[in-house]
Protein backbone atom coordinates (compact mmCIF):
# COMPACT_ATOMS: atom_id res chain seq x y z
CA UNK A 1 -167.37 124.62 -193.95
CA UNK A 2 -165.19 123.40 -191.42
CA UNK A 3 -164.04 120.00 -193.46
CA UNK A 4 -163.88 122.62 -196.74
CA UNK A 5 -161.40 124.66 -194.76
CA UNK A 6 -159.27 121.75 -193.82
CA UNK A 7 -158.55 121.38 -197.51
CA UNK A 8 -159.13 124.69 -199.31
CA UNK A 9 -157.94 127.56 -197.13
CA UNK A 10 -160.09 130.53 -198.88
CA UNK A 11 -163.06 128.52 -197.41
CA UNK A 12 -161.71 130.54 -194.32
CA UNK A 13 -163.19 133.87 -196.19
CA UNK A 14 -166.65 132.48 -195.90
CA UNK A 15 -166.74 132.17 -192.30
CA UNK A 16 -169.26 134.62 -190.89
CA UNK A 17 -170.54 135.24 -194.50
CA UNK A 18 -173.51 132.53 -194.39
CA UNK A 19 -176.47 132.64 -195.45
CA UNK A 20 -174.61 134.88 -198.21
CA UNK A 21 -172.09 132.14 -199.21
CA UNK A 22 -171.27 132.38 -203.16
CA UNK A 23 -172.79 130.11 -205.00
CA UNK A 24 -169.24 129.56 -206.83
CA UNK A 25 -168.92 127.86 -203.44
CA UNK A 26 -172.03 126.67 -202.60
CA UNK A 27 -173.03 124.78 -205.99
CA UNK A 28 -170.49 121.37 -205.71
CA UNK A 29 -171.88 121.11 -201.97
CA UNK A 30 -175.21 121.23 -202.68
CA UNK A 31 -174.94 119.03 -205.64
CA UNK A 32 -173.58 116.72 -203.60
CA UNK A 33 -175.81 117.05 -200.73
CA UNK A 34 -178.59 116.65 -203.21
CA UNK A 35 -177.61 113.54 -205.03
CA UNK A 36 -177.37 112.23 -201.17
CA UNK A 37 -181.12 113.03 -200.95
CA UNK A 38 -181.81 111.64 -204.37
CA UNK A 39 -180.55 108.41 -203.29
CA UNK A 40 -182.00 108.31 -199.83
CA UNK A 41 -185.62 109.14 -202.07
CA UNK A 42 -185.28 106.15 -204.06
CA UNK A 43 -185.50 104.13 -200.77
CA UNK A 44 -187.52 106.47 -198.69
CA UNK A 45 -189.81 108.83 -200.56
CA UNK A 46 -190.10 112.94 -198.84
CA UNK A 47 -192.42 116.07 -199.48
CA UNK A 48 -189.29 118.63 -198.69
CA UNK A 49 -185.74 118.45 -198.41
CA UNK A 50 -184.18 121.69 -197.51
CA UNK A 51 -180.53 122.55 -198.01
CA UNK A 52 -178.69 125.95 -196.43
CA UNK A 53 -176.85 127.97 -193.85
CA UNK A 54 -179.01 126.59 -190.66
CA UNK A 55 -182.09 126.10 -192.35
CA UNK A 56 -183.34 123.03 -189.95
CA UNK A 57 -186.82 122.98 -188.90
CA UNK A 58 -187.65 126.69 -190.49
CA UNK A 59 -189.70 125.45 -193.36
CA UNK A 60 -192.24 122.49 -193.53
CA UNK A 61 -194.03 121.24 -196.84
CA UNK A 62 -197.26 122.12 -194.57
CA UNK A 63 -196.24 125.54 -195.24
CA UNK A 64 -196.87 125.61 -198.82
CA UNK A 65 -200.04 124.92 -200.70
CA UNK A 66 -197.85 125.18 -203.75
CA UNK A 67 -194.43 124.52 -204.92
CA UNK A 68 -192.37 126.89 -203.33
CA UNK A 69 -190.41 129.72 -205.36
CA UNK A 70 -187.02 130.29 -205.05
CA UNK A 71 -185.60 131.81 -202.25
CA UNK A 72 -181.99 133.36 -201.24
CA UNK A 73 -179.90 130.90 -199.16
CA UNK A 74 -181.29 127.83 -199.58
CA UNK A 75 -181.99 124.71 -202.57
CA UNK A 76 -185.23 122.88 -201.81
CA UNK A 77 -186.28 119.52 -202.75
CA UNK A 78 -190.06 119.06 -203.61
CA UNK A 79 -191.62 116.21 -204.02
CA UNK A 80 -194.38 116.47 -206.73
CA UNK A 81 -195.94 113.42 -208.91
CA UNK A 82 -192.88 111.22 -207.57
CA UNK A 83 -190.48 112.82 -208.35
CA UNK A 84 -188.08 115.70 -206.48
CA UNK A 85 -188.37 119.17 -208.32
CA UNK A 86 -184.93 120.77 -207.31
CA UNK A 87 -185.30 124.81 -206.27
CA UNK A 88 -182.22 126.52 -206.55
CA UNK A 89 -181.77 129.47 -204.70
CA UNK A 90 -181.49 132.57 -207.12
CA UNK A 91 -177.95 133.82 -208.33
C-alpha cells in the first residue's frame, strides 16, 4: 500500500484497515498480481497461489482435498487439470 499511497493519497485511509481492504481497492491489485502469476505459470506450473493482507505461509494446497471455497481477504489460485481456477474472495 505503501507505493499506492505515494500516488493516490486516500490509499492513506486503508492503513490499519487490512485484511478488510475494499475490494474497490483491492480488485486492480490483485488483477495485476494475478496476471503476474499467470505468466510465471506458463513457465513454471503451481498447485496454490495465494494473494492478501499477510497471507504467506498460512495456507498450503496440502490443506485442501478439494478446491477451496471462497474466503474473506484473500484471491487464490488453484491449479486443477492445468489450468489456474481464480477464487475471489467474497464481496
Amino acid at each position: 500500500m505503501g507505493a499506492l499511497a505515494a500516488v493516490d493519497a486516500r490509499a492513506e485511509s486503508l492503513w490499519g484497515g487490512a485484511p478488510d481492504v475494499p475490494m474497490v481497492w483491492r480488485r486492480p491489485l490483485d488483477d495485476f498480481l494475478v496476471s503476474c502469476a499467470c505468466r510465471v505459470f506458463e513457465a513454471v506450473p503451481f498447485a496454490l497461489a495465494a494473494i492478501g493482507f499477510e497471507i504467506s505461509g498460512t495456507i498450503r494446497r496440502e490443506d485442501f482435498a478439494h478446491r477451496p471455497e471462497a474466503a474473506r481477504g484473500r484471491t487464490l489460485l488453484w491449479s486443477e487439470l492445468g489450468e489456474l481456477v481464480r477464487i475471489d474472495p467474497p464481496v
